[in-house]
PDB file of N, CA and C in Angstrom:
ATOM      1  N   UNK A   1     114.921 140.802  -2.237  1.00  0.00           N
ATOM      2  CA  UNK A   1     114.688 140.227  -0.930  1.00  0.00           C
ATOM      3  C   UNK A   1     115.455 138.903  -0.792  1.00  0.00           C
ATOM      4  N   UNK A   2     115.431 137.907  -1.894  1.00  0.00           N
ATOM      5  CA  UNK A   2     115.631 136.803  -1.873  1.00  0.00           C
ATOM      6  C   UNK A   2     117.432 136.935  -1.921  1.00  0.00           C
ATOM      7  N   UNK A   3     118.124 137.660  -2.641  1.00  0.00           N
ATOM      8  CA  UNK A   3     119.117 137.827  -2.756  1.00  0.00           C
ATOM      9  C   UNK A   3     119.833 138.750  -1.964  1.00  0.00           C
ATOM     10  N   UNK A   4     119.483 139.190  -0.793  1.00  0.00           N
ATOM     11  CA  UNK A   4     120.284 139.688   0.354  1.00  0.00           C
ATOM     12  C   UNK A   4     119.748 138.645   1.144  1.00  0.00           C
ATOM     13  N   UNK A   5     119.382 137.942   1.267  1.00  0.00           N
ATOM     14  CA  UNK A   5     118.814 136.775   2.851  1.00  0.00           C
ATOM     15  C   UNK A   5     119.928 135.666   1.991  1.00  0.00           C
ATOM     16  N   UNK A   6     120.351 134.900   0.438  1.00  0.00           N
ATOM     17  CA  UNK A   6     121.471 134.343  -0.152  1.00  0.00           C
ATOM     18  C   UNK A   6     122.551 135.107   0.256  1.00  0.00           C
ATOM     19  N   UNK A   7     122.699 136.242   0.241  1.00  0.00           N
ATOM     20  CA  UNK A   7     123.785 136.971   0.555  1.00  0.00           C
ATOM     21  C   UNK A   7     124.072 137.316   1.630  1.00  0.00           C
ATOM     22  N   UNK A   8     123.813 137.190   2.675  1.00  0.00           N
ATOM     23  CA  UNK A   8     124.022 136.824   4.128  1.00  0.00           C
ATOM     24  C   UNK A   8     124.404 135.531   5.023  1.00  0.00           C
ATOM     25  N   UNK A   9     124.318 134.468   3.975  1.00  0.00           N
ATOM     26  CA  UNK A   9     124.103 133.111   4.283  1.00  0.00           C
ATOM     27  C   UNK A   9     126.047 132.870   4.427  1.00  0.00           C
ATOM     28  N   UNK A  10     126.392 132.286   5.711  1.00  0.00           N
ATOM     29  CA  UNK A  10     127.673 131.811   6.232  1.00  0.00           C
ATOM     30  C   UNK A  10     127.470 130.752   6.514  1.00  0.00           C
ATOM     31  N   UNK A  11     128.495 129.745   5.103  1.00  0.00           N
ATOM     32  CA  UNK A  11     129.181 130.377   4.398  1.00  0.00           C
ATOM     33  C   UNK A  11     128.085 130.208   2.868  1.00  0.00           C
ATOM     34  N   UNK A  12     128.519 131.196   2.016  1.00  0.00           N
ATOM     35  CA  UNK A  12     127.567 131.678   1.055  1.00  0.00           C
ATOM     36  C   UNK A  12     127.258 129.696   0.190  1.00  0.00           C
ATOM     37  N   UNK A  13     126.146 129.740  -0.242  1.00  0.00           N
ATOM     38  CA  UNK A  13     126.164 128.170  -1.364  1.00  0.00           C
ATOM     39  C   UNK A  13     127.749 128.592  -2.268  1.00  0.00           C
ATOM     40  N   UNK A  14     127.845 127.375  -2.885  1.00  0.00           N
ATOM     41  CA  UNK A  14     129.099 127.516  -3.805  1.00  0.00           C
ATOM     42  C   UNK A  14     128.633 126.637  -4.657  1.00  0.00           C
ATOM     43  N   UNK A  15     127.951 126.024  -5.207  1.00  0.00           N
ATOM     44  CA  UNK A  15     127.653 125.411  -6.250  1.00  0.00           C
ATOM     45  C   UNK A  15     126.146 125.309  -6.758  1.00  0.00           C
ATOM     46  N   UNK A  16     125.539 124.980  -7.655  1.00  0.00           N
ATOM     47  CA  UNK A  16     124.017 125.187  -8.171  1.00  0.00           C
ATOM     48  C   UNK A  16     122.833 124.878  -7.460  1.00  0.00           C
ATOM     49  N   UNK A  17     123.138 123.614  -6.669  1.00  0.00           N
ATOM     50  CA  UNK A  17     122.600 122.433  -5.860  1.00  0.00           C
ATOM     51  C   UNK A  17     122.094 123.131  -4.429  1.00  0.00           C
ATOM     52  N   UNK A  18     123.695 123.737  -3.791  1.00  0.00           N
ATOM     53  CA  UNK A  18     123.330 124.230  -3.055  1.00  0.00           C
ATOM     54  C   UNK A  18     122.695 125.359  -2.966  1.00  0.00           C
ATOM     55  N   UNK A  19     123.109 126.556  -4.057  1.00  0.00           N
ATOM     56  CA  UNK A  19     121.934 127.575  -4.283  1.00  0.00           C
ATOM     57  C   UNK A  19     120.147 127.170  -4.132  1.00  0.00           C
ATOM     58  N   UNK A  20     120.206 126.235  -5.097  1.00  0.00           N
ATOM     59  CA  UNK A  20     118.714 126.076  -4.960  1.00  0.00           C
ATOM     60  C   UNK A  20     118.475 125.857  -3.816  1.00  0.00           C
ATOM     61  N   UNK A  21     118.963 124.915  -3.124  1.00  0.00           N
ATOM     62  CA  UNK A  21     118.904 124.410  -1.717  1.00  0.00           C
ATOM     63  C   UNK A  21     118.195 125.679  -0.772  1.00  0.00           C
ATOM     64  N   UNK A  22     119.336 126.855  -0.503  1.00  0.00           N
ATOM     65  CA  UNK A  22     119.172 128.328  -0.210  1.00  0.00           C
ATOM     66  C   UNK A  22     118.510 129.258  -0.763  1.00  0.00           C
ATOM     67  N   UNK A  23     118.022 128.826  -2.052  1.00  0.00           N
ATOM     68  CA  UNK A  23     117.083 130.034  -2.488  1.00  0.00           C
ATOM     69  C   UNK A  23     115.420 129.497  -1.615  1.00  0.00           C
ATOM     70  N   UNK A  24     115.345 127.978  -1.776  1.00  0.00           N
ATOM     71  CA  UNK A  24     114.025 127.377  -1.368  1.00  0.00           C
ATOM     72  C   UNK A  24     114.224 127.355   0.217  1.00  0.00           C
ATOM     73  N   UNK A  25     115.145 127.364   0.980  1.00  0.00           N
ATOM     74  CA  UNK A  25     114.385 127.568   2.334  1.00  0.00           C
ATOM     75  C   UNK A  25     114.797 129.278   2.604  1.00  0.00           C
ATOM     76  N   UNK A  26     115.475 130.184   2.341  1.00  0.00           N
ATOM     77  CA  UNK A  26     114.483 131.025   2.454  1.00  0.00           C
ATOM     78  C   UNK A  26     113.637 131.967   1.615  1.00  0.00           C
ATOM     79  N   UNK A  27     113.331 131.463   0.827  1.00  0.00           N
ATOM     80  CA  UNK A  27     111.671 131.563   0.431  1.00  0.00           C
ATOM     81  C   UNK A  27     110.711 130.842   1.499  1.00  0.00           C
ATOM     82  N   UNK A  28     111.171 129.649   1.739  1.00  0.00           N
ATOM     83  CA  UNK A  28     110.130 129.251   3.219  1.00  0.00           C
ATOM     84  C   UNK A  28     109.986 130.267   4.186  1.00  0.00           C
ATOM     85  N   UNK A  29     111.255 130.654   4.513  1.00  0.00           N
ATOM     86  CA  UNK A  29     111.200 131.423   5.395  1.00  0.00           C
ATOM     87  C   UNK A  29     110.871 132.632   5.998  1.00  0.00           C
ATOM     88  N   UNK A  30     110.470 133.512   4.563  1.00  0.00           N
ATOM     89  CA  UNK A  30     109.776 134.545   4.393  1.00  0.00           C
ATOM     90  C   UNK A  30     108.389 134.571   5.232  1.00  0.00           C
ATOM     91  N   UNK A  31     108.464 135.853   6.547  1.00  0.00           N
ATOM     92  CA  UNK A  31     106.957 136.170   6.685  1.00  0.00           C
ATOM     93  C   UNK A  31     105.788 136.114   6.398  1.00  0.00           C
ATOM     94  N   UNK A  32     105.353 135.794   7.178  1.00  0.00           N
ATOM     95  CA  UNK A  32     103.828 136.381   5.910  1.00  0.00           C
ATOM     96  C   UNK A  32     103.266 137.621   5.889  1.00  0.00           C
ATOM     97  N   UNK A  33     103.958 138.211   7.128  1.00  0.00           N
ATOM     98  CA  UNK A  33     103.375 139.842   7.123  1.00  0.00           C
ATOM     99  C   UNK A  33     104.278 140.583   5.925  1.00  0.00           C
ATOM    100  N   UNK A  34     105.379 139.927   6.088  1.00  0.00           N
ATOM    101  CA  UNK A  34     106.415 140.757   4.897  1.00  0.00           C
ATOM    102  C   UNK A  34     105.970 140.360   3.374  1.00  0.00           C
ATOM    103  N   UNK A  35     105.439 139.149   3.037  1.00  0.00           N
ATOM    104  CA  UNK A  35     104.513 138.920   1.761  1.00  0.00           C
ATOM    105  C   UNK A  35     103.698 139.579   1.701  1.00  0.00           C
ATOM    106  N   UNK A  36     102.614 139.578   2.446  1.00  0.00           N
ATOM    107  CA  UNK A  36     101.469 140.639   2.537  1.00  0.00           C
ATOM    108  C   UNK A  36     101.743 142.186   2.504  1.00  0.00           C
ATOM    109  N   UNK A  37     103.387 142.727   2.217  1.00  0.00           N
ATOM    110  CA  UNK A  37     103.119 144.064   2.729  1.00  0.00           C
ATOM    111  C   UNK A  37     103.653 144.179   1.141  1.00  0.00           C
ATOM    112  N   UNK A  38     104.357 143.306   0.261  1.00  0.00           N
ATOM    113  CA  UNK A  38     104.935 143.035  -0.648  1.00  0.00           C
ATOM    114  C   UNK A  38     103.726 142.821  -1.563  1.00  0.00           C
ATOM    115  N   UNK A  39     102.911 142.475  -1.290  1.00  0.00           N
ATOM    116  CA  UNK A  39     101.353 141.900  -2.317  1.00  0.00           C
ATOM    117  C   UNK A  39     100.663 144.009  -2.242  1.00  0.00           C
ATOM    118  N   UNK A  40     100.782 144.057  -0.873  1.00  0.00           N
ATOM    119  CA  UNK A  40      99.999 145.439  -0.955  1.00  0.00           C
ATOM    120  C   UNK A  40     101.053 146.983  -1.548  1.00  0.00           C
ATOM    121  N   UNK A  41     101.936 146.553  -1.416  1.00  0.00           N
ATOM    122  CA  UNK A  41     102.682 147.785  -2.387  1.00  0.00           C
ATOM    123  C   UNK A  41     103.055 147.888  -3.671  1.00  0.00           C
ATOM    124  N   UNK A  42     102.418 146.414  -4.252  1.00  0.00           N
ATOM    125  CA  UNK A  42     102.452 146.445  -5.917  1.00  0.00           C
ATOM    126  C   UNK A  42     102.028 147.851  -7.065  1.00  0.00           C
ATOM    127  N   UNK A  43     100.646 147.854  -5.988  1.00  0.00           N
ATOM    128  CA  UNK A  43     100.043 149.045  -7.187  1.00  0.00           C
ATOM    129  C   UNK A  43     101.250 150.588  -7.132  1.00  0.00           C
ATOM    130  N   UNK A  44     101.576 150.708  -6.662  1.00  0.00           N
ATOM    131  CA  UNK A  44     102.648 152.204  -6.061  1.00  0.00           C
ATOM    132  C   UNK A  44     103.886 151.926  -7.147  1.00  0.00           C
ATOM    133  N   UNK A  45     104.379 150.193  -6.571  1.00  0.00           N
ATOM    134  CA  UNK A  45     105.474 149.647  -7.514  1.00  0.00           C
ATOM    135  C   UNK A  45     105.316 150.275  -8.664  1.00  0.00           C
ATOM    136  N   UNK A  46     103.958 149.013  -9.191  1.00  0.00           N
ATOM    137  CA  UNK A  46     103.911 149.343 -10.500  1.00  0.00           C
ATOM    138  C   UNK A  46     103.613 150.955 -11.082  1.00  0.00           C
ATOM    139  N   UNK A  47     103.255 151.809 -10.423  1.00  0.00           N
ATOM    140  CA  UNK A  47     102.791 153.344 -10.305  1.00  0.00           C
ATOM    141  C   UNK A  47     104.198 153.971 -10.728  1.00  0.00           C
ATOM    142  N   UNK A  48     105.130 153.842 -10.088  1.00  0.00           N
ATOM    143  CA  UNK A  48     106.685 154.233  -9.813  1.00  0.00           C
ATOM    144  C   UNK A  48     107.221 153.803 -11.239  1.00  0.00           C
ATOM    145  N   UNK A  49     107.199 152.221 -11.382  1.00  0.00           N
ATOM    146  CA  UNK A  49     107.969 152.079 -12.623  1.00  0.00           C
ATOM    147  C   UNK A  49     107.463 152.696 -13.968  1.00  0.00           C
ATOM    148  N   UNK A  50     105.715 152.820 -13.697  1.00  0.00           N
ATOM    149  CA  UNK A  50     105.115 153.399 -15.326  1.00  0.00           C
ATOM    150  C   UNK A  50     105.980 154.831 -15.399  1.00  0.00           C
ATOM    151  N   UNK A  51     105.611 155.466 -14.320  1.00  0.00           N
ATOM    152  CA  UNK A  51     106.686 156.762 -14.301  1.00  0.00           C
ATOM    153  C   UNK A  51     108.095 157.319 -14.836  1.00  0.00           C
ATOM    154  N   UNK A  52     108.565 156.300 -14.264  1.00  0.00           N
ATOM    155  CA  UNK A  52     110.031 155.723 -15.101  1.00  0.00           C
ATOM    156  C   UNK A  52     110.269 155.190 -16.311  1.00  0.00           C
ATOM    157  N   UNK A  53     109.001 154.316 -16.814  1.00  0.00           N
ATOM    158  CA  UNK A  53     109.149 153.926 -18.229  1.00  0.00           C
ATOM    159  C   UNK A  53     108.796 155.025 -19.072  1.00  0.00           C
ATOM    160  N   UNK A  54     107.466 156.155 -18.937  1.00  0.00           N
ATOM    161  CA  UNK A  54     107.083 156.922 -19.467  1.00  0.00           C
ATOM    162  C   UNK A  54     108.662 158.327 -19.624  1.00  0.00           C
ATOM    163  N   UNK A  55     108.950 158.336 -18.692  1.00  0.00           N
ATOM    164  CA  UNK A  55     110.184 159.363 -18.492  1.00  0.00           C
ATOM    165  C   UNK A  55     111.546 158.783 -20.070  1.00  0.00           C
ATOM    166  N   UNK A  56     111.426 157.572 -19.260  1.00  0.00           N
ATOM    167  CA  UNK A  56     112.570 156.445 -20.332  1.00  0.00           C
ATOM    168  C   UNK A  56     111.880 157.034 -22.186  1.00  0.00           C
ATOM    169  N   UNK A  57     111.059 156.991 -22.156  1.00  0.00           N
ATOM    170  CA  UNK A  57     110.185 156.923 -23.454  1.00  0.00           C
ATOM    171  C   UNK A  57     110.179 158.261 -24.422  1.00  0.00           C
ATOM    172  N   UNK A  58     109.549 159.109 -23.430  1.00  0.00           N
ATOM    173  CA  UNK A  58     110.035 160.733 -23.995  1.00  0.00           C
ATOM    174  C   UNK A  58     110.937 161.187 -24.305  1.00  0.00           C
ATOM    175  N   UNK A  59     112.273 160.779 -23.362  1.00  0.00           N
ATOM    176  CA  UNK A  59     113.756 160.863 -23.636  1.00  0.00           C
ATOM    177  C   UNK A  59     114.119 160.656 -24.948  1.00  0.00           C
ATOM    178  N   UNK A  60     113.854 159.368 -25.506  1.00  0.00           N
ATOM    179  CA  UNK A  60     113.839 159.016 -27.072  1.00  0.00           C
ATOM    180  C   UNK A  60     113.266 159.760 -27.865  1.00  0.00           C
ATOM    181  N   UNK A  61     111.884 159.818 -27.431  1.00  0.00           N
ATOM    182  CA  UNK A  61     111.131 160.608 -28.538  1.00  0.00           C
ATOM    183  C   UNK A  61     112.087 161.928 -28.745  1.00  0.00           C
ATOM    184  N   UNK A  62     112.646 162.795 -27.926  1.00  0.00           N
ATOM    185  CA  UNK A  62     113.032 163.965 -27.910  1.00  0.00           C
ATOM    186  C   UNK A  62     113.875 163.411 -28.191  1.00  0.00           C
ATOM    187  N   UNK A  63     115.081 162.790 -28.155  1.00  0.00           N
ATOM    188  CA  UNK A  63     116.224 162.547 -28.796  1.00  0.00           C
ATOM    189  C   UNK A  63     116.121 162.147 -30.510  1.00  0.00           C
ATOM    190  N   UNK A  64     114.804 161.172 -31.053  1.00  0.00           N
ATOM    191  CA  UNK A  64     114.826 160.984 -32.462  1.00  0.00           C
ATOM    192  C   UNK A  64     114.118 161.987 -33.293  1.00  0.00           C
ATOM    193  N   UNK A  65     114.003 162.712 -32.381  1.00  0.00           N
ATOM    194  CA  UNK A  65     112.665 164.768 -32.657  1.00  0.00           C
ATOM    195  C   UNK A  65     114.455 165.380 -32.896  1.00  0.00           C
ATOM    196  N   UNK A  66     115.373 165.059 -32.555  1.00  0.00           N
ATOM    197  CA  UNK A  66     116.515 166.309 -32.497  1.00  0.00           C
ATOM    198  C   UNK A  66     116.983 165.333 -33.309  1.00  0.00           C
ATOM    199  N   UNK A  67     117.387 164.599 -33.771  1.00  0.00           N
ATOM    200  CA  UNK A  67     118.044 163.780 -34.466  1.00  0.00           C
ATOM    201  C   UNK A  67     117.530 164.116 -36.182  1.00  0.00           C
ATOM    202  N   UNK A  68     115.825 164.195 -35.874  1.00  0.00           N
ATOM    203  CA  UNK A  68     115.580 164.194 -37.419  1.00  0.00           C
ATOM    204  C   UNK A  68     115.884 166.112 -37.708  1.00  0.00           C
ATOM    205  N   UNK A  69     115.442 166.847 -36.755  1.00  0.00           N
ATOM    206  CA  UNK A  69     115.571 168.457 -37.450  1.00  0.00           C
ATOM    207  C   UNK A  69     117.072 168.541 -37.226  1.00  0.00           C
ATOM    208  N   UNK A  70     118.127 167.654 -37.074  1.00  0.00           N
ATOM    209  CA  UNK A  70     119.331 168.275 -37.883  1.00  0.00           C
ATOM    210  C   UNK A  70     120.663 167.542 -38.986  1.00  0.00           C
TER     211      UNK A  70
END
């Protein structure tokens, strides 16, 4: 979020100072309905990524399962 609203910014920061500068107002600038919709889609988030880590995980297992029978 924070880094497409930096990445839209004309003309972009060019040095550290000014980044921070641009990362802190818009973070101000952020909604609050868009925080709030961001607070309420955590559990799904986090739902989605266990999915993906568990997927990530088996992959190995089955890869060090074929690794040891040959």
């Amino acid at each position: 979020m924070l880094g497409r609203r930096i990445a839209a910014r004309q003309p972009p920061p060019t040095c550290l100072p000014e980044l921070r500068r641009a990362l802190l107002d818009e973070w101000c600038n952020i909604p609050q309905d868009q925080i709030d919709n961001l607070i309420l889609s955590m559990p799904r988030r986090l739902n989605d990524h266990s999915y993906h880590l568990r997927d990530a995980l088996m992959s190995v297992k089955a890869l060090i399962n074929l690794k040891k029978s040959v």
